[in-house]
Protein backbone atom coordinates (compact mmCIF):
# COMPACT_ATOMS: atom_id res chain seq x y z
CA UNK A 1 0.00 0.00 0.00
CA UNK A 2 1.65 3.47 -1.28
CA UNK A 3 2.27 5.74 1.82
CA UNK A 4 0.98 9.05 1.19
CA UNK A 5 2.91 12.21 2.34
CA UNK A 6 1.64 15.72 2.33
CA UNK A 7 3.31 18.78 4.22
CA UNK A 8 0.34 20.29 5.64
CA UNK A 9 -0.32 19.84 9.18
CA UNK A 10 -4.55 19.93 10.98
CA UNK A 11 -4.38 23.11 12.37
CA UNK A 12 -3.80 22.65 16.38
CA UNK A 13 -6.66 22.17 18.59
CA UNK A 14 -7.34 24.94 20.99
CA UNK A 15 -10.18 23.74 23.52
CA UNK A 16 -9.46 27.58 24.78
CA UNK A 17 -11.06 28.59 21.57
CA UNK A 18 -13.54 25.33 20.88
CA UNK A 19 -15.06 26.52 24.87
CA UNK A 20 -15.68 30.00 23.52
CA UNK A 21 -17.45 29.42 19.64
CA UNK A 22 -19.57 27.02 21.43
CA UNK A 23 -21.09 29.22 24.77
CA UNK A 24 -21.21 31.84 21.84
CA UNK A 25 -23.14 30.00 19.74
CA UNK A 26 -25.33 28.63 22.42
CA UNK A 27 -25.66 31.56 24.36
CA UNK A 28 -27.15 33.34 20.59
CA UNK A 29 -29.11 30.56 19.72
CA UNK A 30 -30.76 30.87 23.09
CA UNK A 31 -31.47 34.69 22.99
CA UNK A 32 -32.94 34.25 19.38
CA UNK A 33 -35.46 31.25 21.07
CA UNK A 34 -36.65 32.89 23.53
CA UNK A 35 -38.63 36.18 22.20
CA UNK A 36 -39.22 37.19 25.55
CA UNK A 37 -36.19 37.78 27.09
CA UNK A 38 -35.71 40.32 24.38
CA UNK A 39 -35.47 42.02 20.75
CA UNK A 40 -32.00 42.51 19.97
CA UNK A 41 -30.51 44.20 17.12
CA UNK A 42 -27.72 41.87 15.65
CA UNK A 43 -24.78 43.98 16.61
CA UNK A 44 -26.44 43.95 20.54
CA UNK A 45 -26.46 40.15 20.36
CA UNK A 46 -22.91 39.96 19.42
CA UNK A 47 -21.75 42.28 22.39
CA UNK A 48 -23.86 40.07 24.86
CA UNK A 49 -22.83 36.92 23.07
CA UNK A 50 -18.93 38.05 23.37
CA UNK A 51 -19.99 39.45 27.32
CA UNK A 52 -21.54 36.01 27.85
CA UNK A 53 -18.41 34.03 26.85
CA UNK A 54 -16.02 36.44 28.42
CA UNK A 55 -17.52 35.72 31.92
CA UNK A 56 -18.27 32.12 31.61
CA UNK A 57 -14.43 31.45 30.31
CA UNK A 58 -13.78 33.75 33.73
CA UNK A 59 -15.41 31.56 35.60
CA UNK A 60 -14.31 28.03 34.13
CA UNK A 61 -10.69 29.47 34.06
CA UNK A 62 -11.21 30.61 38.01
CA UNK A 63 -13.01 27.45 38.93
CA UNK A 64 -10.25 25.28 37.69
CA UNK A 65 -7.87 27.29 39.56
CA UNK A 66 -9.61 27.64 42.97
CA UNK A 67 -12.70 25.55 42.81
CA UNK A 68 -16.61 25.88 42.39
CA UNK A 69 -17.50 28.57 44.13
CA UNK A 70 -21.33 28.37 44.42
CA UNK A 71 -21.67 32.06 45.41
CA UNK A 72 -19.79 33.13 42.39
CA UNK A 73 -22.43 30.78 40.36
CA UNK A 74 -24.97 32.62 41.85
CA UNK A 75 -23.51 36.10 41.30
CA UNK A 76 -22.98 35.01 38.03
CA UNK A 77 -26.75 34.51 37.35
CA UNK A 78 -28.00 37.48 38.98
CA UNK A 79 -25.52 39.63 36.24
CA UNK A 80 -27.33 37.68 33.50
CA UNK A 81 -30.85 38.70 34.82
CA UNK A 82 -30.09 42.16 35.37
CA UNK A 83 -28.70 42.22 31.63
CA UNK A 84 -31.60 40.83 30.34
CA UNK A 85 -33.89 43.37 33.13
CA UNK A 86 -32.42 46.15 31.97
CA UNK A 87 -32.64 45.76 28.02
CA UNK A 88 -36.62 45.18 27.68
């Protein structure tokens, strides 16, 4: 059987980056569901989509580091209310 050779390498795999496209996606997906949390023009979505992953890779990253920290959970969801609270 020939053995094929080719110089290009898979890109590498940065779960960093995997973690982020997928609470982004998610997090969008979600908003777009759910009329009732709120209308959002597209360039709003993709500053609370990007605010969204920021603070959730905070918290994985700080959780790893330190533990789960159930009042940071909590504190967590409260800031995602009040976002959503103070845009209808």
């Amino acid at each position: 059987m020939p053995v094929i050779k080719s110089n290009k390498m898979p890109p590498p795999f940065n779960i960093n980056e995997l973690f982020k496209s997928v609470l982004r996606k998610t997090f969008s997906e979600h908003v777009r569901q759910t009329p009732s949390l709120v209308k959002l023009e597209e360039f709003l979505l993709n500053y609370l989509s990007d605010l969204y992953v920021a603070n959730s890779m905070f918290f994985l990253n700080y959780s790893l580091k330190h533990g789960l920290n159930i009042n940071i959970v909590r504190a967590l969801n409260q800031a995602q209310k009040l976002i959503f609270k103070n845009l209808e």
